[in-house]
C-alpha atoms as a PDB file:
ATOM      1  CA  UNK A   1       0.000   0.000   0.000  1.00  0.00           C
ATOM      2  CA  UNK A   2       1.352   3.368  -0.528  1.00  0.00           C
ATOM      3  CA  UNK A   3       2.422   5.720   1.797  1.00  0.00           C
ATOM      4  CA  UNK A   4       2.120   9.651   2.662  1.00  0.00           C
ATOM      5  CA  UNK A   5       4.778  11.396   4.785  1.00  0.00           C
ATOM      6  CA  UNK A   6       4.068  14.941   6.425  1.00  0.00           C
ATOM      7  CA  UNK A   7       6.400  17.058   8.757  1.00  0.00           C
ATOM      8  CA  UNK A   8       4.992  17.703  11.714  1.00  0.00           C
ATOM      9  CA  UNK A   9       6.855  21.037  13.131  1.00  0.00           C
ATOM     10  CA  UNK A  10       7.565  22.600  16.257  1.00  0.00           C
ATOM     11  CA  UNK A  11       4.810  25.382  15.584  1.00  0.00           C
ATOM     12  CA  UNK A  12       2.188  22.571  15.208  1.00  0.00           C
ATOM     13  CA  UNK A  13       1.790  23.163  11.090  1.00  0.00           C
ATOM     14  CA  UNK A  14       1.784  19.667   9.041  1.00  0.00           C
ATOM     15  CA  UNK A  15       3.661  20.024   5.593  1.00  0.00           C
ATOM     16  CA  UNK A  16       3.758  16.784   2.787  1.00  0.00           C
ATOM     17  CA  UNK A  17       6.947  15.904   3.037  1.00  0.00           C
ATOM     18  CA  UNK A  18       7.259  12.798   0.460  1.00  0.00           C
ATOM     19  CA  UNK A  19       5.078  10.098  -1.197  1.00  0.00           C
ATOM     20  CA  UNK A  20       5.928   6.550  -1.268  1.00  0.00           C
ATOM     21  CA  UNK A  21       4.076   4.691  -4.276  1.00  0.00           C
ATOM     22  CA  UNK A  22       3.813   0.574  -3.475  1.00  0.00           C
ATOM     23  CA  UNK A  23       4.688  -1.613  -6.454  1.00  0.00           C
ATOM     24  CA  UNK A  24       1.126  -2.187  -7.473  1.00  0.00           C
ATOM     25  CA  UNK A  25       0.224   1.471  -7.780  1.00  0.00           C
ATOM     26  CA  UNK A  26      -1.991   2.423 -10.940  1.00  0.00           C
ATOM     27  CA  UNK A  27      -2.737  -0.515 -11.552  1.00  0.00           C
ATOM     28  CA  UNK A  28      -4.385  -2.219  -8.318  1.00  0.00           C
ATOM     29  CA  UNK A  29      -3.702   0.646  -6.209  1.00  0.00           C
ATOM     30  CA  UNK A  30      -4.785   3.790  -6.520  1.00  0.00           C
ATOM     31  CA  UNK A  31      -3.012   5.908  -3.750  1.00  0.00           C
ATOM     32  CA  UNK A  32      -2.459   6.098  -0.403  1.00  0.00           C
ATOM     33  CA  UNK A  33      -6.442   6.493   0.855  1.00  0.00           C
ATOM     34  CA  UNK A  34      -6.898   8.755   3.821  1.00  0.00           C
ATOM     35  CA  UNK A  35      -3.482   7.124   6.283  1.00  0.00           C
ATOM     36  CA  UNK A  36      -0.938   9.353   7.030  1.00  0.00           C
ATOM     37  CA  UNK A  37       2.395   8.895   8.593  1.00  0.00           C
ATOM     38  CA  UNK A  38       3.883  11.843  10.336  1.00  0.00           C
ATOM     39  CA  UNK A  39       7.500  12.517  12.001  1.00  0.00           C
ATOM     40  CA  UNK A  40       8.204  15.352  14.059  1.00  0.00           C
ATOM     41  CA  UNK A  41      10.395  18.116  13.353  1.00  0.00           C
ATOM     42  CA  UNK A  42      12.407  20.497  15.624  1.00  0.00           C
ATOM     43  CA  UNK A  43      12.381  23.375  13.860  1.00  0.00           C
ATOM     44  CA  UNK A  44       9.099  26.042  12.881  1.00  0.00           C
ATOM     45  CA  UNK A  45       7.599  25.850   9.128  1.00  0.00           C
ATOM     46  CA  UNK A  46       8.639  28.593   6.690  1.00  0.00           C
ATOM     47  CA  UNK A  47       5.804  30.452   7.447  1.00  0.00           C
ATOM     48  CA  UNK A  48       6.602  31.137  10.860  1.00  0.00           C
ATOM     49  CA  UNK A  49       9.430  31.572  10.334  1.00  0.00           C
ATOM     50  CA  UNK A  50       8.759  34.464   7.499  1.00  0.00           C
ATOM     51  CA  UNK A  51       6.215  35.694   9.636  1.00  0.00           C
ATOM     52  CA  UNK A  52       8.914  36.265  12.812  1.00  0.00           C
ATOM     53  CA  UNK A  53      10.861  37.922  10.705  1.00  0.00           C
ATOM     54  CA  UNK A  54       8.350  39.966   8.986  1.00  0.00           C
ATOM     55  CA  UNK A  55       9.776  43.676   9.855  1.00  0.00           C
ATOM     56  CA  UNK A  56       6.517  45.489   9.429  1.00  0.00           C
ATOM     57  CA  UNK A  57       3.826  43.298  11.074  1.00  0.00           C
ATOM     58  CA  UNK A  58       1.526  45.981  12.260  1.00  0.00           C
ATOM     59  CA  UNK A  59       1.259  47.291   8.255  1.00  0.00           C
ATOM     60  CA  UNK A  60      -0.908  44.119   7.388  1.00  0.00           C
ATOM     61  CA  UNK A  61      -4.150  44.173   8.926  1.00  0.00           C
ATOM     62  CA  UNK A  62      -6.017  42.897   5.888  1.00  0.00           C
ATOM     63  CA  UNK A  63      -4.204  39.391   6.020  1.00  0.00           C
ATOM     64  CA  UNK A  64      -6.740  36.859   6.814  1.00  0.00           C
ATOM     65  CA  UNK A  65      -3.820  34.694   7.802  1.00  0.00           C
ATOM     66  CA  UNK A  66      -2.255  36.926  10.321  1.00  0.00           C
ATOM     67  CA  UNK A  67      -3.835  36.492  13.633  1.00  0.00           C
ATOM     68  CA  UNK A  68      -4.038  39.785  16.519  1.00  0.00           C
ATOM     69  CA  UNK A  69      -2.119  38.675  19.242  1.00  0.00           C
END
């Protein structure tokens, strides 16, 4: 069966990392269904770490994204 790999990070984000096809894959299989495997990683994502180092973070109030702390 094949398998999905997603980093789990420090800040709690999940990222896809890498797929793993099994040998029977488009033919008899058809993907990895809803399993996941995750492994942790020490450091934050890219977005936190973009947004820490984001030197004007009071000039975006109209991200969606970007939550009032």
């Amino acid at each position: 069966m094949c398998q999905q790999w997603f980093c789990l990070y420090a800040c709690g984000h999940k990222g896809f990392y890498r797929y793993d096809p099994c040998p029977d894959f488009g033919t008899k299989c058809y993907g990895a269904g809803g399993e996941q495997s995750l492994f942790s990683v020490t450091n934050t994502c890219d977005d936190c770490q973009s947004r820490a180092a984001e030197p004007n973070p009071e000039g975006r109030k109209d991200d969606p994204y970007l939550k009032e702390k």
